[in-house]
N, C-alpha and C. Protein backbone atom coordinates (compact mmCIF):
# COMPACT_ATOMS: atom_id res chain seq x y z
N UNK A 1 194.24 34.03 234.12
CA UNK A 1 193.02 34.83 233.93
C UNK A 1 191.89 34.24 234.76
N UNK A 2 190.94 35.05 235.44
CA UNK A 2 190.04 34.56 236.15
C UNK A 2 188.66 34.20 235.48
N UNK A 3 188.18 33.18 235.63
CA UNK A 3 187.35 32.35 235.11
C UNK A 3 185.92 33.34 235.49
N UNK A 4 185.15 33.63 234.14
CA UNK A 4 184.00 34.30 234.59
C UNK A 4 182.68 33.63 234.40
N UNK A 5 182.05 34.01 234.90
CA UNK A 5 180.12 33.36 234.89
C UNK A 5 179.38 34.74 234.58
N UNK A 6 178.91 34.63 233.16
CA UNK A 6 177.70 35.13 233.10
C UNK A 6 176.53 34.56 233.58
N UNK A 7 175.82 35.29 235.02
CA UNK A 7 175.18 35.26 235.36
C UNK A 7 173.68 35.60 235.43
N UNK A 8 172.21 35.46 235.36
CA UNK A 8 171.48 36.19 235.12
C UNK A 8 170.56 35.98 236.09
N UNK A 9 170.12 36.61 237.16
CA UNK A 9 169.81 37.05 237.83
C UNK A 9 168.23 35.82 238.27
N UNK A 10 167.86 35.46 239.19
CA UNK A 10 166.86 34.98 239.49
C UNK A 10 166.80 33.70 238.98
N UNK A 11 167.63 32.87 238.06
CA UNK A 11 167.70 31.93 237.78
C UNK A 11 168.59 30.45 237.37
N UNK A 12 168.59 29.61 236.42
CA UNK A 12 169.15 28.43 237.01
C UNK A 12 170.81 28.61 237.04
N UNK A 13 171.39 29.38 236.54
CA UNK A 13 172.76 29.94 236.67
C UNK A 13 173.33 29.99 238.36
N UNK A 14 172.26 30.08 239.28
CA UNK A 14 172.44 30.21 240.56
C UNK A 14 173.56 28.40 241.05
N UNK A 15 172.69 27.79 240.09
CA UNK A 15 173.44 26.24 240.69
C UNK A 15 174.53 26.52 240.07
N UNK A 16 175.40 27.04 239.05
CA UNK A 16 176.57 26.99 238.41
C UNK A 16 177.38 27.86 239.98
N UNK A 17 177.21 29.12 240.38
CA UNK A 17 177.47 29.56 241.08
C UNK A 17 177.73 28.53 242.78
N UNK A 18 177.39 27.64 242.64
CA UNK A 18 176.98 26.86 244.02
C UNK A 18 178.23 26.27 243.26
N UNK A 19 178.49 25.60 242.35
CA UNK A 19 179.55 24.30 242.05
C UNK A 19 180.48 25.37 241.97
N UNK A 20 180.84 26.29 241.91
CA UNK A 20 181.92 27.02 241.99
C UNK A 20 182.22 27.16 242.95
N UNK A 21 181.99 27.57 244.04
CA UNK A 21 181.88 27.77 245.31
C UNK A 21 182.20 26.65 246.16
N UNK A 22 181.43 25.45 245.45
CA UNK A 22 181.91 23.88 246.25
C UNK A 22 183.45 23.52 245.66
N UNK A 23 183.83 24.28 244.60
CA UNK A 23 185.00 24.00 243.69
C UNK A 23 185.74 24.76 244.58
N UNK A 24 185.58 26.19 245.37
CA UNK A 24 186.52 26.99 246.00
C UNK A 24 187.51 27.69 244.37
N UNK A 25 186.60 27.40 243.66
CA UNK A 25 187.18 28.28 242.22
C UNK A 25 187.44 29.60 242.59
N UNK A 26 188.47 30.60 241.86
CA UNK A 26 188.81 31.72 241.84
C UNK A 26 188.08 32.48 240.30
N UNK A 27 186.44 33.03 240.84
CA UNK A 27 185.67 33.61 239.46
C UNK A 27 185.18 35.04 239.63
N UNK A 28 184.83 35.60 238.29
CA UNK A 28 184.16 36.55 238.38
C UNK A 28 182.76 36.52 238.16
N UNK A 29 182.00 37.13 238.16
CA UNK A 29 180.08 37.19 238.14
C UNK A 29 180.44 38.81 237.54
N UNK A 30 179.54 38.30 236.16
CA UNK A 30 179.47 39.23 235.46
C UNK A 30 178.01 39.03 235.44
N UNK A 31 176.87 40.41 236.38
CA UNK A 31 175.50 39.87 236.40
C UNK A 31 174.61 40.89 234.94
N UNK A 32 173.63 39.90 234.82
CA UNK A 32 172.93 40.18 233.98
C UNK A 32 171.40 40.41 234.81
N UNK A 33 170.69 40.84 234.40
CA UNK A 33 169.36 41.54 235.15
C UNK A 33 168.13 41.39 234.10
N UNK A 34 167.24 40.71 234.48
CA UNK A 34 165.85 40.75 233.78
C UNK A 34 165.35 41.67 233.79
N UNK A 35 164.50 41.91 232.50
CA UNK A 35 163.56 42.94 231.86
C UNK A 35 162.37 42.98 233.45
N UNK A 36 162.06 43.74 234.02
CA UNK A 36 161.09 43.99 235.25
C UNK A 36 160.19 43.88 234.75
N UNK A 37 159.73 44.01 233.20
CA UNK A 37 158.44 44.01 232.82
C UNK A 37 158.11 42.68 232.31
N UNK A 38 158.78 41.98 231.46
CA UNK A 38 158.83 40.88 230.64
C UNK A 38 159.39 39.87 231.11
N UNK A 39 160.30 39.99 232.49
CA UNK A 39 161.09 38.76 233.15
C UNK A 39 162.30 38.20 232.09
N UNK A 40 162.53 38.83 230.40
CA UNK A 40 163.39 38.51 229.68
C UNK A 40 164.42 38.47 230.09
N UNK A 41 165.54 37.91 229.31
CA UNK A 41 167.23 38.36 229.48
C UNK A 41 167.31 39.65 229.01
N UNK A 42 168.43 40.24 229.50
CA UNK A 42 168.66 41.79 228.46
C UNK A 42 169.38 40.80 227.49
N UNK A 43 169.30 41.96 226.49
CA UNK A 43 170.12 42.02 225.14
C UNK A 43 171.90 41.75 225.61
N UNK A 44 172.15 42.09 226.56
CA UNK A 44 173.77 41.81 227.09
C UNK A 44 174.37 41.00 227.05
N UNK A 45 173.48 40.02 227.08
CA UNK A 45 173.07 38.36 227.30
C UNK A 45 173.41 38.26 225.34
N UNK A 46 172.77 38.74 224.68
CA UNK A 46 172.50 37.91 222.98
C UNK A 46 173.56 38.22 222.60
N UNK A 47 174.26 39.31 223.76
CA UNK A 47 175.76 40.28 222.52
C UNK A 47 176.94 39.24 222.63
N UNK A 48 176.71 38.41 223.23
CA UNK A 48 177.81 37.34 224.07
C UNK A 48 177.49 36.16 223.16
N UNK A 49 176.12 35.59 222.96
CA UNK A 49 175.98 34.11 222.75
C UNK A 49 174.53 34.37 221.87
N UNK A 50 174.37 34.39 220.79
CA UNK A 50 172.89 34.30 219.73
C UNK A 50 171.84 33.83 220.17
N UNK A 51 172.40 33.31 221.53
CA UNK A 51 170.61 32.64 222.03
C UNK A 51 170.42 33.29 223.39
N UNK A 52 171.37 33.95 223.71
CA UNK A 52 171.14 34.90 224.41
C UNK A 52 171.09 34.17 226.16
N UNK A 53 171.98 32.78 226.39
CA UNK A 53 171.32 31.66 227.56
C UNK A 53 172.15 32.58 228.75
N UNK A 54 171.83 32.15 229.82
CA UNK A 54 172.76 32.18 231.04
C UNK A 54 172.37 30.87 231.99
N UNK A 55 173.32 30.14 232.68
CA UNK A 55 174.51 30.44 232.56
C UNK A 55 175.63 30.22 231.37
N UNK A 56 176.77 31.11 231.53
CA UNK A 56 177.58 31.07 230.31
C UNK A 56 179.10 31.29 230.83
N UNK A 57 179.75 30.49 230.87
CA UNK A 57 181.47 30.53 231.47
C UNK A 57 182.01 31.15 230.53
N UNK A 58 183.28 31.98 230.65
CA UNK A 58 184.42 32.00 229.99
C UNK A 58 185.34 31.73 230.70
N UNK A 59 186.27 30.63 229.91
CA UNK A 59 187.50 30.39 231.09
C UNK A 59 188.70 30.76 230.01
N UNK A 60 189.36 31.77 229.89
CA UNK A 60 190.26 32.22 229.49
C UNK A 60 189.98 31.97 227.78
N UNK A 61 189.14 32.52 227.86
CA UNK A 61 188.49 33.04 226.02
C UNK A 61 187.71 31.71 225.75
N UNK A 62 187.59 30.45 226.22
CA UNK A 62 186.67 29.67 226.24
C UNK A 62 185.13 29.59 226.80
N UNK A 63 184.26 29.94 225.77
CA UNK A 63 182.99 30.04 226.57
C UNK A 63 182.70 28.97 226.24
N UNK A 64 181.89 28.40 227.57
CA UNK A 64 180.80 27.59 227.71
C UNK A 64 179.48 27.64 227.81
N UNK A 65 178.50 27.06 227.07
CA UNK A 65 177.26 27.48 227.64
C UNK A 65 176.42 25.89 228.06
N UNK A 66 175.57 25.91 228.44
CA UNK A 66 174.97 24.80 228.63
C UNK A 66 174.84 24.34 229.87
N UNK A 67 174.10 24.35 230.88
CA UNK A 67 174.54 23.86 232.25
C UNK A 67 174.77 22.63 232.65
N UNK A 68 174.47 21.31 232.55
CA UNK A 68 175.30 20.27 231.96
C UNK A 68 176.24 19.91 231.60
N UNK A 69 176.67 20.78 230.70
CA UNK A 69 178.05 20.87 230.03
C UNK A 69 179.03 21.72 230.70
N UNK A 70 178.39 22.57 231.33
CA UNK A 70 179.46 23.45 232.09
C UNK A 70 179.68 22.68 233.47
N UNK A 71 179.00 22.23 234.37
CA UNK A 71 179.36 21.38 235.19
C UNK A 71 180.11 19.98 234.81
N UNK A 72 180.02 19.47 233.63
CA UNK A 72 181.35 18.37 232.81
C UNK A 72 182.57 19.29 233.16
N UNK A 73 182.61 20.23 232.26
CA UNK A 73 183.96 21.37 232.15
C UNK A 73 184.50 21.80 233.20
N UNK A 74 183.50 22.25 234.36
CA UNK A 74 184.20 22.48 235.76
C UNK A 74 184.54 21.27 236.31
N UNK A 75 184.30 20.46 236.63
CA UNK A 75 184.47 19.04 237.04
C UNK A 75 185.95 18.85 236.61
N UNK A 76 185.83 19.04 235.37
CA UNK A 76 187.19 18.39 234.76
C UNK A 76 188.85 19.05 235.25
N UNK A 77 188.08 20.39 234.92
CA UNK A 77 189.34 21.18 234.40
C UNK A 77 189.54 22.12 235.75
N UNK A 78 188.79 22.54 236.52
CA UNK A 78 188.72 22.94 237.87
C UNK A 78 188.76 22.09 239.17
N UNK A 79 189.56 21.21 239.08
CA UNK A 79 189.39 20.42 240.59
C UNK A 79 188.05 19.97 240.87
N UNK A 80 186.92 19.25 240.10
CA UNK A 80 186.12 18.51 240.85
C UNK A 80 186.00 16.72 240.60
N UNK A 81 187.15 16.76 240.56
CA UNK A 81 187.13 15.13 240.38
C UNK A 81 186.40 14.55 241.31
N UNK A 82 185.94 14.86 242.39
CA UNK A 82 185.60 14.05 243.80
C UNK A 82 184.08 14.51 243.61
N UNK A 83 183.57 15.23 242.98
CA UNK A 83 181.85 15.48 242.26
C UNK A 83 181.62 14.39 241.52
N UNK A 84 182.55 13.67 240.51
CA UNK A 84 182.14 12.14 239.29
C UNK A 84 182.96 11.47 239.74
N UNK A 85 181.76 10.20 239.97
CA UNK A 85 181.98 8.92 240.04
C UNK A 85 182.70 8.29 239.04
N UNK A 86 183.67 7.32 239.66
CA UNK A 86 184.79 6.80 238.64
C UNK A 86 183.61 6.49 237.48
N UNK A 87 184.67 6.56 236.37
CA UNK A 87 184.42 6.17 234.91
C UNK A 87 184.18 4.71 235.04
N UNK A 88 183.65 4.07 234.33
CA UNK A 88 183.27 2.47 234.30
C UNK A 88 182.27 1.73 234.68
N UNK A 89 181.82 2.88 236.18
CA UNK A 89 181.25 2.25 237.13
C UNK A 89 179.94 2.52 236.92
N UNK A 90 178.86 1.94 237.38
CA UNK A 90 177.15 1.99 237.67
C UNK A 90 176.67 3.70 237.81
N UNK A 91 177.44 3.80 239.16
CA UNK A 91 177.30 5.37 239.51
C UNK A 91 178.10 6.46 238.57
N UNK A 92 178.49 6.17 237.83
CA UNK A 92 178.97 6.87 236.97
C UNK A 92 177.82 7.40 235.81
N UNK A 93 177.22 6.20 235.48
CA UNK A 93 175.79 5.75 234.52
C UNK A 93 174.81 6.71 235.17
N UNK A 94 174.39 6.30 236.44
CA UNK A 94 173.66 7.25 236.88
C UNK A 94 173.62 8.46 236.91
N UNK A 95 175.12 8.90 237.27
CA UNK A 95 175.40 10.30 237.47
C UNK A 95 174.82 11.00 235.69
N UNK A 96 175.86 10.53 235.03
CA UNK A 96 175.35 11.29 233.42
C UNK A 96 173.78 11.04 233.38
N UNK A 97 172.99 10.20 233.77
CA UNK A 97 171.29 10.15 233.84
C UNK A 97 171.17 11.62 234.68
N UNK A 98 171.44 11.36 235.78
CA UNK A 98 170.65 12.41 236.39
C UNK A 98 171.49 13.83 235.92
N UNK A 99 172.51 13.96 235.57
CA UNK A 99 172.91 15.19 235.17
C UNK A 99 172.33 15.60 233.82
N UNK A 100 171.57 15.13 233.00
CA UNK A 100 171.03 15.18 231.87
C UNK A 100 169.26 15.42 231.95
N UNK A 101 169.14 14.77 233.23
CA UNK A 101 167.56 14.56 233.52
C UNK A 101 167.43 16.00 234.28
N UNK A 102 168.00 16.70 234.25
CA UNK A 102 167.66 17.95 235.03
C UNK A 102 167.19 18.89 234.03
N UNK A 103 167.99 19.17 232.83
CA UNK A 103 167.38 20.03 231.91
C UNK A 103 167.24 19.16 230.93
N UNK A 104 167.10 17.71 230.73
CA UNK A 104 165.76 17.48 229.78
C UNK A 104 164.99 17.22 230.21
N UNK A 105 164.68 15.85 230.56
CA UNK A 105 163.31 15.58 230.86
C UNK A 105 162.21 16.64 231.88
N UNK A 106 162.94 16.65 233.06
CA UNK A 106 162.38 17.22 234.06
C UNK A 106 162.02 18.87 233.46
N UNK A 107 162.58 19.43 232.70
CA UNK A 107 162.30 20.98 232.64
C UNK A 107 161.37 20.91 231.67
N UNK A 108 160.85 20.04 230.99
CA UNK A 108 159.50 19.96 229.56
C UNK A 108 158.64 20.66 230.57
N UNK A 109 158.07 19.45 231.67
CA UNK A 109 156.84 20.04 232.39
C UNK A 109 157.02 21.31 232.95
N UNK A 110 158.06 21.60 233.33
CA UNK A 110 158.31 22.72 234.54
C UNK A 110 158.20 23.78 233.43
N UNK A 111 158.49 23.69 232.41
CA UNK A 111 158.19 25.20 231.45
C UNK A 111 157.40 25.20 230.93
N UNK A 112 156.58 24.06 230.51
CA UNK A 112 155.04 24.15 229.90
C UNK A 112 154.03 24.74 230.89
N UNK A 113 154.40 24.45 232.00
CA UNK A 113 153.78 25.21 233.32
C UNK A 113 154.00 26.83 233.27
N UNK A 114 155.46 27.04 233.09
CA UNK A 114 155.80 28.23 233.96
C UNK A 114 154.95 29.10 232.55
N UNK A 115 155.10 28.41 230.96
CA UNK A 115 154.08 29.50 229.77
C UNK A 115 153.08 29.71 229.75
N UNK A 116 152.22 28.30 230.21
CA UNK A 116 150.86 28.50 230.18
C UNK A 116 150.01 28.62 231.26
N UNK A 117 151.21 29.11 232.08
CA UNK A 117 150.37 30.01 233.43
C UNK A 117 149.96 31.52 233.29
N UNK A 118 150.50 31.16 231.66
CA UNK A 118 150.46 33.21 231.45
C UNK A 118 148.68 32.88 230.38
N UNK A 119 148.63 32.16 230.32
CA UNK A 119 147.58 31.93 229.10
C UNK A 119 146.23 31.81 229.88
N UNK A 120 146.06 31.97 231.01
CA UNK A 120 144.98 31.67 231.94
C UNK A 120 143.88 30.21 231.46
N UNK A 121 142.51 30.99 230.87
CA UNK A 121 141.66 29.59 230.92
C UNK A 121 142.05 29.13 229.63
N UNK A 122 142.80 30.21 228.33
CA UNK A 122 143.23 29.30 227.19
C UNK A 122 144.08 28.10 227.46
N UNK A 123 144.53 28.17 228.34
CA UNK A 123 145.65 26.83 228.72
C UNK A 123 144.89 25.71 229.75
N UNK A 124 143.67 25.97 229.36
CA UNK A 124 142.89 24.63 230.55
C UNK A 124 142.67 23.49 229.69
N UNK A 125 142.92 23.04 228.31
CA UNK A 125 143.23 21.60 227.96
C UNK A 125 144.62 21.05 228.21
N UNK A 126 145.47 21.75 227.90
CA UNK A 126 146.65 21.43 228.63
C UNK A 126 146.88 21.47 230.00
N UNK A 127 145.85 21.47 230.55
CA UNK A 127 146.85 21.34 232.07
C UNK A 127 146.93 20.02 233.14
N UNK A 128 145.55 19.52 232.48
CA UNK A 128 145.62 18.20 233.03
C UNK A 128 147.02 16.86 232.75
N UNK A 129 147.28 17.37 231.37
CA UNK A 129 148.58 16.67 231.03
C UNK A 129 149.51 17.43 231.97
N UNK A 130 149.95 18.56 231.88
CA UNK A 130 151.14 19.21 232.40
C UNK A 130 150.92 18.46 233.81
N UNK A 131 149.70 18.58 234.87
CA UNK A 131 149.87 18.51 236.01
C UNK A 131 150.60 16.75 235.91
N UNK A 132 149.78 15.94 235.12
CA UNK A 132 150.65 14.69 235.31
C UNK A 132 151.78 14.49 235.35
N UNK A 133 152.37 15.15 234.26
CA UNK A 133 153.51 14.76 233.90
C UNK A 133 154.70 15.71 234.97
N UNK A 134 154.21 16.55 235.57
CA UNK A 134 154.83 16.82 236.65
C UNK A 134 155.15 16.55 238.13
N UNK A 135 153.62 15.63 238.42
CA UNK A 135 153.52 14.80 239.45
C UNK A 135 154.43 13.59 239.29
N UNK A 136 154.60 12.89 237.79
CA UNK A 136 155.37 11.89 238.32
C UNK A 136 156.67 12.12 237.54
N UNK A 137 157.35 12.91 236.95
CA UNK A 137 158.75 13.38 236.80
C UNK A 137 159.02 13.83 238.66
N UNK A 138 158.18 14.67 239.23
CA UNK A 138 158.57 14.85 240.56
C UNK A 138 158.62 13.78 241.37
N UNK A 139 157.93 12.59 241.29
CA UNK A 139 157.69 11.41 242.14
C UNK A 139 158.73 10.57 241.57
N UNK A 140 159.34 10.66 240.77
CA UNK A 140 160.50 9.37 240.16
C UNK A 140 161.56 10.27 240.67
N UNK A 141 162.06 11.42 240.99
CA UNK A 141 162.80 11.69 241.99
C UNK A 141 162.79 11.71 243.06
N UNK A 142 162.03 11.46 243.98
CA UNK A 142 162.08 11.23 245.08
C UNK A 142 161.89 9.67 245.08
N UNK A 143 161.82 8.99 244.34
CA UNK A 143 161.44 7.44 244.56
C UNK A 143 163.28 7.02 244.52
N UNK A 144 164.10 8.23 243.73
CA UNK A 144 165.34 7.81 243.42
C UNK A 144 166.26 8.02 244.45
N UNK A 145 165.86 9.29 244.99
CA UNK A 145 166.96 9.74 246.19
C UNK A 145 167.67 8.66 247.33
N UNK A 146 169.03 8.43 247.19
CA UNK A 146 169.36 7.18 247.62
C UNK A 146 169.35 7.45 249.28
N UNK A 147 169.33 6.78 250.40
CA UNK A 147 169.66 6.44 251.93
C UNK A 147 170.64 7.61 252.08
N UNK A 148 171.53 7.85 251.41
CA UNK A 148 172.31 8.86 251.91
C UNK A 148 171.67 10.61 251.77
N UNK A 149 171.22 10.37 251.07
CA UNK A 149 170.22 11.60 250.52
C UNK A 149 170.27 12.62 249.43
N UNK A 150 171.58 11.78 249.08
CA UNK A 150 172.17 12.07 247.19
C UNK A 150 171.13 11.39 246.38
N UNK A 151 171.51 11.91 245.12
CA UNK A 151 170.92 10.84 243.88
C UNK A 151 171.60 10.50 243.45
N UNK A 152 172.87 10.05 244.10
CA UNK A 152 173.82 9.33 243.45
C UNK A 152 175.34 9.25 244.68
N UNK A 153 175.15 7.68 245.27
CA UNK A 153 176.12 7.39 245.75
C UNK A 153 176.05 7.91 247.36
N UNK A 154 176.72 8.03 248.16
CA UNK A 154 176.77 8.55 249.40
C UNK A 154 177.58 10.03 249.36
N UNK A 155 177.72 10.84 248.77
CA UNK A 155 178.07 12.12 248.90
C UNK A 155 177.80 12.86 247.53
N UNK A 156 178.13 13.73 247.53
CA UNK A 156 177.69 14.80 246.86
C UNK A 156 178.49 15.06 245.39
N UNK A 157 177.18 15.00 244.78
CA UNK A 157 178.24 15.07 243.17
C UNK A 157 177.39 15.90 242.14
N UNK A 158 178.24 16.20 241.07
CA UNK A 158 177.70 17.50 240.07
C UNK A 158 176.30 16.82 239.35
N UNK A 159 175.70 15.52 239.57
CA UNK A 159 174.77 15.06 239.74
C UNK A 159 173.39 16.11 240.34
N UNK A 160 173.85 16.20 242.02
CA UNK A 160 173.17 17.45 242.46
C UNK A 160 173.08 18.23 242.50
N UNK A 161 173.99 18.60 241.60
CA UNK A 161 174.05 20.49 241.58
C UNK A 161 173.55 20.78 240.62
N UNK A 162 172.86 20.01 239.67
CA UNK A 162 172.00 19.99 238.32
C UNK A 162 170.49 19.73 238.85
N UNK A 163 170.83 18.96 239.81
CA UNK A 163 169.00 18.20 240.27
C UNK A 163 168.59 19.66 241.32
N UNK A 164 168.88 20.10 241.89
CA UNK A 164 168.68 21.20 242.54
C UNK A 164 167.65 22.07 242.41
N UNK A 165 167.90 22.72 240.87
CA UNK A 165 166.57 23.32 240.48
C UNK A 165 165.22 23.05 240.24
N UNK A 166 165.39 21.43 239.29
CA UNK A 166 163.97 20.49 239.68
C UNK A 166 163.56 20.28 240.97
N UNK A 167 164.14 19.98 241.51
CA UNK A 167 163.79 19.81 243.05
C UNK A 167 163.51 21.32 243.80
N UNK A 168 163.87 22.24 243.96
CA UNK A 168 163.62 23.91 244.49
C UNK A 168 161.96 23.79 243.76
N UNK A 169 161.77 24.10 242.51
CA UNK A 169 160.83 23.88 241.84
C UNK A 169 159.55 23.26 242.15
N UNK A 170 159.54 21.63 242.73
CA UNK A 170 159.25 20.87 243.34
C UNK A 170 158.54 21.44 244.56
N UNK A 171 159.09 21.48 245.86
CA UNK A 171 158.98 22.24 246.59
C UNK A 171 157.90 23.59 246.75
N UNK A 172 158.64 24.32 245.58
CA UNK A 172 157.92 26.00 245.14
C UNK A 172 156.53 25.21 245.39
N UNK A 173 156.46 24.81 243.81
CA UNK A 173 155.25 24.40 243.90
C UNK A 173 153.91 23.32 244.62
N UNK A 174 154.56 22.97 245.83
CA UNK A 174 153.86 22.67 246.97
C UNK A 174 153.98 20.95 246.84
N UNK A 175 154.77 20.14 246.69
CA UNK A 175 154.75 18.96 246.61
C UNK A 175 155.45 18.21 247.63
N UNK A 176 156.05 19.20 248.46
CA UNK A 176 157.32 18.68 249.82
C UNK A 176 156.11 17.70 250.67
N UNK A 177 155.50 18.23 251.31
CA UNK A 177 154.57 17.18 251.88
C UNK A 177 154.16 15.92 251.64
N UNK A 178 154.37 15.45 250.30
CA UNK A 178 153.81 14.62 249.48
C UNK A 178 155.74 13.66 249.57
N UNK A 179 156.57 14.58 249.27
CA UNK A 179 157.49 13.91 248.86
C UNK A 179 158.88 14.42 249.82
N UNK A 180 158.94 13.33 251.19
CA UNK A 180 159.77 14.21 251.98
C UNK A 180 161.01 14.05 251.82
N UNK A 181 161.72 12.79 250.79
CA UNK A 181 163.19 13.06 250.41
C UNK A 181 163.26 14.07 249.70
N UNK A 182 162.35 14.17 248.93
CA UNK A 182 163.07 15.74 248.22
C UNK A 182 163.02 16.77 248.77
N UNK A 183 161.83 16.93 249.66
CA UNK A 183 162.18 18.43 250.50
C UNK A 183 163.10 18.22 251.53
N UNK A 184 163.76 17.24 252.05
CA UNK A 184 164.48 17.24 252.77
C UNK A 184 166.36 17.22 251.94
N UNK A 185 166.13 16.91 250.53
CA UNK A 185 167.57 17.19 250.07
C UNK A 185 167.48 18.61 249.76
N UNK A 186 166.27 19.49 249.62
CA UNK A 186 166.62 20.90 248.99
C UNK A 186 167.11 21.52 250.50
N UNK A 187 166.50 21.15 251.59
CA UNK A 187 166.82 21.77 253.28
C UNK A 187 168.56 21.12 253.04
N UNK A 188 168.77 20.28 252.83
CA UNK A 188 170.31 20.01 253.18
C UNK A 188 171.10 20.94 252.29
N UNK A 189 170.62 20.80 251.14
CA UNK A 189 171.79 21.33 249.95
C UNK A 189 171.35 23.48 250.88
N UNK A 190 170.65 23.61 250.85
CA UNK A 190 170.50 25.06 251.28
C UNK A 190 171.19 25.60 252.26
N UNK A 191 171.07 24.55 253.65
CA UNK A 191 172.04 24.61 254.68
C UNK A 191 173.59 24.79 254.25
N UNK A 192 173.74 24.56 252.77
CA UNK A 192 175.73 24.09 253.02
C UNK A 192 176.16 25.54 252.91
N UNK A 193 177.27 25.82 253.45
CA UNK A 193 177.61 26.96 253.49
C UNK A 193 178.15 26.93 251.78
N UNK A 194 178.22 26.41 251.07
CA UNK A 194 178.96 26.99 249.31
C UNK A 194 177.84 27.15 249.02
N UNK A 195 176.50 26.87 249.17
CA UNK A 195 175.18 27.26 248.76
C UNK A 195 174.89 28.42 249.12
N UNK A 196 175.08 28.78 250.77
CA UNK A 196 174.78 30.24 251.07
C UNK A 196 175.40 30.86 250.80
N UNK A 197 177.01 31.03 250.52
CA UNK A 197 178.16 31.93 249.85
C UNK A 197 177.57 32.13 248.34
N UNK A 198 177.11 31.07 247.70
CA UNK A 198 176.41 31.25 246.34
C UNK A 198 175.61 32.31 246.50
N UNK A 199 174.66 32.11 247.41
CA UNK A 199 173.42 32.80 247.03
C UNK A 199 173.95 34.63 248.16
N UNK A 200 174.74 34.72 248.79
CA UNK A 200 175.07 35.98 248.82
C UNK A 200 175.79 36.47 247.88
N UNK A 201 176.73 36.03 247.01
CA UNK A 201 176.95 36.40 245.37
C UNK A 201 176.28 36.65 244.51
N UNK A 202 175.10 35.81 244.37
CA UNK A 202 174.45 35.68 243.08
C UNK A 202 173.56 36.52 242.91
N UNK A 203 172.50 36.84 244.56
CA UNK A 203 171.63 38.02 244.39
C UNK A 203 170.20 37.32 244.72
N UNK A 204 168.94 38.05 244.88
CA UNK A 204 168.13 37.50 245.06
C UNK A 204 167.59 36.19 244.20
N UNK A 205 166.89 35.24 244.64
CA UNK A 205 166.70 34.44 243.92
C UNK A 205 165.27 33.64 244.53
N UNK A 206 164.46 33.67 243.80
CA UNK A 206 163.55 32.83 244.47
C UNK A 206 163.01 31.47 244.56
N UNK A 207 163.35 31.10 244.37
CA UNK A 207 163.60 29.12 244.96
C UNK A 207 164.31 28.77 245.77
N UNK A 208 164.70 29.27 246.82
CA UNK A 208 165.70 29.05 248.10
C UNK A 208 164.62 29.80 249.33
């Protein structure tokens, strides 16, 4: 049975689509489409999973949700052994840091931003915090990005295919100048051709 991705359109589901693609997996994209007015998920999305997330795997009646967790699961069970660093090792440590630091730590600021940009001047005591705490969650990644231009090790691991969106993000919001390993890993990872095969699958997207 072919392994499917609920997909939803314009967002972080796009990196699940990229590790598939670097996997040379055999999947389907089952897309989901935001509300034009509200930027919501549809309801298509809640009939599947109560919280209604994307991205969301099924691999032969096994759903996954979680992006973190679904890049563990592809890793494992799909040929990406050569994405994680042996078990035991330092870079291994790291890797679960930074695969974890993508949607925790780093996404607090990035969504306290993306809500209370809707709140205009009600959100002007909060923003002096938000802007901090986004300046240096963004600056401790780029202080991390190793010589090779991974965040982990000399090639490429499900590490980055999680850091991706903090970093696109990054970027969006005008910090490349300030911080040129990271705009220079979002130019590499964009260049790879499983990134551009992603993103002619996946559909428009705006952080690329």
């Amino acid at each position: 049975m072919t392994l499917k991705i609920h997909h939803l359109n314009n967002s972080r589901s796009q990196r699940i689509l990229w590790l598939l693609e670097e996997l040379g997996a055999d999947y389907e994209i089952i897309h989901h489409q935001r509300d034009a007015e509200t930027n919501l998920a549809p309801p298509s999305l809640t009939a599947i999973h109560p919280l209604g997330k994307s991205p969301m795997i099924d691999d032969d009646g096994m759903l996954v949700c979680e992006s973190g967790a679904i890049t563990e699961y592809l890793c494992e069970r799909h040929g990406g052994e050569h994405l994680v660093p042996a078990k035991g090792t330092e870079k291994h440590i790291r890797y679960l840091e930074w695969l974890h630091f993508a949607e925790g730590s780093a996404m607090t600021p990035i969504l306290l931003r993306l809500y209370t940009a809707r709140l205009g001047e009600a959100a002007a005591p909060l923003e002096p915090r938000i802007s901090e705490q986004l300046q240096s969650h963004f600056q401790y990644m780029e202080d991390s990005i190793q010589p090779s231009g991974y965040f982990v090790g000399d090639s490429l691991t499900g590490a980055d295919i999680m850091m991706i969106f903090p970093a696109e993000v990054a970027i969006m919001q005008g910090y490349g100048a300030k911080m040129p390993k990271l705009a220079a890993f979002v130019k590499m990872v964009h260049a790879m051709p499983s990134y551009q095969a992603a993103l002619a699958k996946g559909g428009p997207y705006a952080y690329a």
